[in-house]
Protein backbone atom coordinates (compact mmCIF):
# COMPACT_ATOMS: atom_id res chain seq x y z
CA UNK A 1 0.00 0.00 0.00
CA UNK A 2 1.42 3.59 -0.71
CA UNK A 3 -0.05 4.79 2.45
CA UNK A 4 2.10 6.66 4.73
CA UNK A 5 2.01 3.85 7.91
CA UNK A 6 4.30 6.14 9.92
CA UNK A 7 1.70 8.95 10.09
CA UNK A 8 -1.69 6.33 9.80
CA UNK A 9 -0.15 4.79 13.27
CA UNK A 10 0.27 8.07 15.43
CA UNK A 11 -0.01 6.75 18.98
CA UNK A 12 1.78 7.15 22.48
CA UNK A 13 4.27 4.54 22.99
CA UNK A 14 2.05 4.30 26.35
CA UNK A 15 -0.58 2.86 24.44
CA UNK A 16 1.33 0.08 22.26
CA UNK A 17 0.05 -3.10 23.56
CA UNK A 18 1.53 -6.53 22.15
CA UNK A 19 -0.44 -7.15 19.08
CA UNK A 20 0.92 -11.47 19.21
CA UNK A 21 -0.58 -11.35 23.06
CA UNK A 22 -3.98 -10.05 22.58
CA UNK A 23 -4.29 -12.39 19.09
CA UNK A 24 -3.28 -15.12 21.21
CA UNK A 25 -6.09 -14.08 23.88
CA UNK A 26 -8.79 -16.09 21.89
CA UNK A 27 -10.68 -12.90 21.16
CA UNK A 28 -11.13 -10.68 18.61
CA UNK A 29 -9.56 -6.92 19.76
CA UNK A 30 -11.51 -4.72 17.35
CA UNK A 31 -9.80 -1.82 19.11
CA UNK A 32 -6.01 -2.95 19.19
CA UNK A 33 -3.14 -0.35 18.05
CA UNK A 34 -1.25 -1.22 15.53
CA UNK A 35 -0.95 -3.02 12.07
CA UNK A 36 -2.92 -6.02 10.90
CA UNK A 37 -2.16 -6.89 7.62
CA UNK A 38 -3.80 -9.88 5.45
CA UNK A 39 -2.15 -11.15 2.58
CA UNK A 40 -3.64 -13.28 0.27
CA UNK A 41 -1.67 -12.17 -3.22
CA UNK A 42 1.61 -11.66 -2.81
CA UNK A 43 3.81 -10.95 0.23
CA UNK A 44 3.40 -7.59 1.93
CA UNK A 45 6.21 -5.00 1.37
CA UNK A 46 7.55 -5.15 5.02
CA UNK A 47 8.13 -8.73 4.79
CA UNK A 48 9.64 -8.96 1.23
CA UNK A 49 13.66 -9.49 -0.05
CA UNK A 50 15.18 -7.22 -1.98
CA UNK A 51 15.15 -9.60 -5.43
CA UNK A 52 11.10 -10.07 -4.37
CA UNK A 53 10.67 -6.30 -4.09
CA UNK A 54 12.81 -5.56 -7.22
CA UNK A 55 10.35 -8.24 -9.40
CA UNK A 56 6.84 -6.79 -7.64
CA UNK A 57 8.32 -3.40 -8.78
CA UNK A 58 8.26 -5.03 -12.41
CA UNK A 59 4.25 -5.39 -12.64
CA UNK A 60 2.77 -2.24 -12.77
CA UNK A 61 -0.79 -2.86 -11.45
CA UNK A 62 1.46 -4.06 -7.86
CA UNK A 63 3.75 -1.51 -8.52
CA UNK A 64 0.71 0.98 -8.43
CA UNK A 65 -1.08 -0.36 -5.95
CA UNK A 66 2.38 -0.26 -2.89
CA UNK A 67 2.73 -4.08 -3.42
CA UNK A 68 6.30 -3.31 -2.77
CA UNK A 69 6.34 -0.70 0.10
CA UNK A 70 8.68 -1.98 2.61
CA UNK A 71 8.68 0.99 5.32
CA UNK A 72 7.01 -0.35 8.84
CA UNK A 73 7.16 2.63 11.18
CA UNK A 74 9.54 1.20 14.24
CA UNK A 75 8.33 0.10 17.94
CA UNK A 76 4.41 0.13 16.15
CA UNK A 77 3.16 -3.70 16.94
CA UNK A 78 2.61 -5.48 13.92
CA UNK A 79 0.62 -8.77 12.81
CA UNK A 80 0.84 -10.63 9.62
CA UNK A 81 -1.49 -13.51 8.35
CA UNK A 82 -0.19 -14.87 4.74
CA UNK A 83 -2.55 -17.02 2.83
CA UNK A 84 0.07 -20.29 1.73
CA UNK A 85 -0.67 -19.55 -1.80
CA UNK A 86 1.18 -15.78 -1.91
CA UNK A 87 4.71 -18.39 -1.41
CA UNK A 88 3.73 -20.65 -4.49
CA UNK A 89 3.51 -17.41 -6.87
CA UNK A 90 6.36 -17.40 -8.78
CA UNK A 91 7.72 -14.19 -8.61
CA UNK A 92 10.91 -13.09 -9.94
CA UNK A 93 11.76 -16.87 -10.26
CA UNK A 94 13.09 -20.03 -7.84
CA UNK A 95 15.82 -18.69 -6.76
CA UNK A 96 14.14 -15.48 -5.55
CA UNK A 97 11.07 -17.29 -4.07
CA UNK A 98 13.46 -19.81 -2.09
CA UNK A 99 15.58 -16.36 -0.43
CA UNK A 100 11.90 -14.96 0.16
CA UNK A 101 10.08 -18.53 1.80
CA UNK A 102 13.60 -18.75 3.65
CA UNK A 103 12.81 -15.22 4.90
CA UNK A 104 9.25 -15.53 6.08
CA UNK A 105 10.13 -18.43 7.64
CA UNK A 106 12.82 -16.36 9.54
CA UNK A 107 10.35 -14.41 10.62
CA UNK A 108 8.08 -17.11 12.57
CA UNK A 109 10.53 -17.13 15.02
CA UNK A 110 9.51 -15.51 18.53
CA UNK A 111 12.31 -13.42 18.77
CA UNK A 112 11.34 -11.76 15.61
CA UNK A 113 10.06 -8.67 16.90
CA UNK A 114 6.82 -8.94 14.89
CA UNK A 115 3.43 -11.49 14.56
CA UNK A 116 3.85 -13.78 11.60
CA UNK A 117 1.07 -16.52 10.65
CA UNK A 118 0.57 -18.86 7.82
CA UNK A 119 -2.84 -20.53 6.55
CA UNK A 120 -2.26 -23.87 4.69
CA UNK A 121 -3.10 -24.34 1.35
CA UNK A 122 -5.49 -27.33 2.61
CA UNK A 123 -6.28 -25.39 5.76
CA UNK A 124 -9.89 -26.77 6.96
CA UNK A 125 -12.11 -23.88 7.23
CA UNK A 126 -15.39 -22.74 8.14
CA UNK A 127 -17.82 -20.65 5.98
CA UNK A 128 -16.02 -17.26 7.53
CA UNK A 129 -12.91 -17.83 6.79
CA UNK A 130 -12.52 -18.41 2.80
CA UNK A 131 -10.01 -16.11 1.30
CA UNK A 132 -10.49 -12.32 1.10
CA UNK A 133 -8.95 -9.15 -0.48
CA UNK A 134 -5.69 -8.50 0.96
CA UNK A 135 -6.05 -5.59 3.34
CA UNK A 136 -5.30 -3.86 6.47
CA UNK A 137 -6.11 -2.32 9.72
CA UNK A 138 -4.30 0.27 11.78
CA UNK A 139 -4.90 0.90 15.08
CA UNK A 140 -8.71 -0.65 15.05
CA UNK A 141 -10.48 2.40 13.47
CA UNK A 142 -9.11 2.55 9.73
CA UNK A 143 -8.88 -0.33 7.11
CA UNK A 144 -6.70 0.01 3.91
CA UNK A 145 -7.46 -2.09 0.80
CA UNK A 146 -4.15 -1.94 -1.95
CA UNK A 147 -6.28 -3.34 -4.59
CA UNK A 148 -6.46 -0.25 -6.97
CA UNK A 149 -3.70 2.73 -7.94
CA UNK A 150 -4.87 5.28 -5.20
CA UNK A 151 -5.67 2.22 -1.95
CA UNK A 152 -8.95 2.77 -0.34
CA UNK A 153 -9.12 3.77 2.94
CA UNK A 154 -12.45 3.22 4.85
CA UNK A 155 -13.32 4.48 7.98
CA UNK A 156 -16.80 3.64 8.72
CA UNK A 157 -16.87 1.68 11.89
CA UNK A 158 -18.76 -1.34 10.85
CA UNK A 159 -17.13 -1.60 8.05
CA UNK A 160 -13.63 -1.85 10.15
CA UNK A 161 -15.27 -3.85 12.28
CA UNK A 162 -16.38 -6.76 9.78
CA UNK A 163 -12.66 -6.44 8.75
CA UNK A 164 -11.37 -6.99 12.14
CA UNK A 165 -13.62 -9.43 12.67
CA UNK A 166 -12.31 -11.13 9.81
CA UNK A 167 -8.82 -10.66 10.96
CA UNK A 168 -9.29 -12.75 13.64
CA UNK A 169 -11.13 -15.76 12.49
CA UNK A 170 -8.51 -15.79 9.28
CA UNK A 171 -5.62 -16.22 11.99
CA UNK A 172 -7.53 -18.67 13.67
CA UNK A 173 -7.18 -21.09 10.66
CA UNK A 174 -3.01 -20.15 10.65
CA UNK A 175 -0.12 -22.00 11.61
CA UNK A 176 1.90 -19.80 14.18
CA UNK A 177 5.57 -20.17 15.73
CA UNK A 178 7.25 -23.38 15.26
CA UNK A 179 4.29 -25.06 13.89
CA UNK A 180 4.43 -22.84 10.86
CA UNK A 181 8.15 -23.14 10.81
CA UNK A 182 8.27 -26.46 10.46
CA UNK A 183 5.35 -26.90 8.32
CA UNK A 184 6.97 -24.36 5.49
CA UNK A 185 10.26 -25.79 5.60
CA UNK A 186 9.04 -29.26 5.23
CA UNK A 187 7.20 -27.44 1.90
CA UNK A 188 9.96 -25.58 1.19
CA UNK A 189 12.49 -28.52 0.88
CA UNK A 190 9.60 -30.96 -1.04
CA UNK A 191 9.34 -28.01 -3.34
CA UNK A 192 13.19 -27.94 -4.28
CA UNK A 193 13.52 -31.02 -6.41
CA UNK A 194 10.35 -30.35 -7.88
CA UNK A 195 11.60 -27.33 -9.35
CA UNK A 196 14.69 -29.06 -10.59
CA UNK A 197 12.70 -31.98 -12.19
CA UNK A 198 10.47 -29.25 -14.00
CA UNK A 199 13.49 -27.23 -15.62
CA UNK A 200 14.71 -30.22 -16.64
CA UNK A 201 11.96 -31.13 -18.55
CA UNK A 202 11.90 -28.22 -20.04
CA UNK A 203 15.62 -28.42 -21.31
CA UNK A 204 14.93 -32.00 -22.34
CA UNK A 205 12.08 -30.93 -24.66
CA UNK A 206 14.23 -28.20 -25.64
CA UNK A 207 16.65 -30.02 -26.76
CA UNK A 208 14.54 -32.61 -28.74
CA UNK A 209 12.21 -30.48 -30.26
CA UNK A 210 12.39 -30.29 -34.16
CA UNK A 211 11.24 -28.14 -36.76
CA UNK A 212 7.73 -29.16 -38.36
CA UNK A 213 8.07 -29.75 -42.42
CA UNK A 214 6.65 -27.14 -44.40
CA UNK A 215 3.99 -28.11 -46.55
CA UNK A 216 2.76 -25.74 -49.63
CA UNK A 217 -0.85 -25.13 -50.86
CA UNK A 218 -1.17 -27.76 -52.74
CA UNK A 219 -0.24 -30.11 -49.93
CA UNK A 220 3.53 -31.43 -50.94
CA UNK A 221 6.93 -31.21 -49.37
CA UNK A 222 8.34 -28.40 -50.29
CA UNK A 223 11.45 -29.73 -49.21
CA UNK A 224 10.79 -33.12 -51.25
């Protein structure tokens, strides 16, 4: 999002509270300071490498739309919930997507400094927790959707509340700490030779593929 998130998430360091501790509460905090941020396209700008950002940069509807915005205003608590699928996009190729998988997993650790939480590809979920929009919500009263050149910002407060609402059951269905860890690294090193049977499938029909014969109007060989 090209949203300014160091002016969006004015507050009194007095009023921080630990966005990972209320979450893990079992309760929705409609009201919590902060930034929530749902991903369920690609991986948010504060979270991404530097070869990720540099490809994102490269499509200009995510280019447009802050895809790529890596600026998370320090000591501002900070919660992310990826969808699985926004690691299986290929963008800016397998070597880039390994660095940025490596990375996110990095960031499940608890001494990260920030709330990271995956939802499985075959998560089971309920009715109110299918995949939305990515979006998000700072400090409980404003909700930011980077879907469109200029984001949207909505302030209506059931509107922000159906979003934080949704928030909260979505990270429900995630993985968190070393459960996520584990699960994406177990993904991440089945995906590896996958990748290297595909590209070599690729060079093999490469390097057996063969010109068709050119046939003329009247249906001979014009080679013959």
């Amino acid at each position: 999002m090209t949203t300014n998130l160091a002016s969006e998430t004015r507050m009194r360091p007095a009023n921080l509270i630990d966005t990972r501790t209320r979450l893990a509460a079992g309760r929705p905090q409609l009201t919590a300071p902060g930034i929530q941020v749902y991903a369920s396209t690609l991986v948010p700008g504060p979270l991404q490498v530097y070869g990720y950002r540099a490809a994102v940069r490269s499509y200009p509807l995510a280019r447009e739309c802050g895809h790529f915005e890596a600026d998370l205003p320090s000591g501002i608590p900070a919660a992310f919930v990826l969808e699985e699928s926004v690691l299986h996009h290929q963008i800016g190729g397998p070597d880039i997507m390994s660095a940025q998988v490596r990375h996110v997993i990095q960031l499940l650790s608890a001494d990260s400094g920030i709330s990271v939480t995956v939802i499985p590809l075959h998560s089971a979920r309920t009715a109110r927790q299918l995949p939305m929009e990515p979006f998000v919500i700072i400090n409980g009263h404003k909700v930011v959707l980077p879907v469109a050149p200029v984001p949207i910002r909505i302030d209506r407060r059931d509107v922000v509340h159906r979003y934080s609402t949704a928030f909260f059951r979505l990270r429900q269905a995630a993985l968190t700490g070393s459960v996520a860890h584990e699960y994406l690294t177990r993904r991440l090193t089945a995906a590896a030779p996958a990748a290297n049977e595909r590209d070599e499938e690729a060079t093999r029909a490469v390097a057996t593929y063969s010109e068709p014969e050119h046939v003329n109007c009247a249906g001979k060989d014009r080679t013959a």
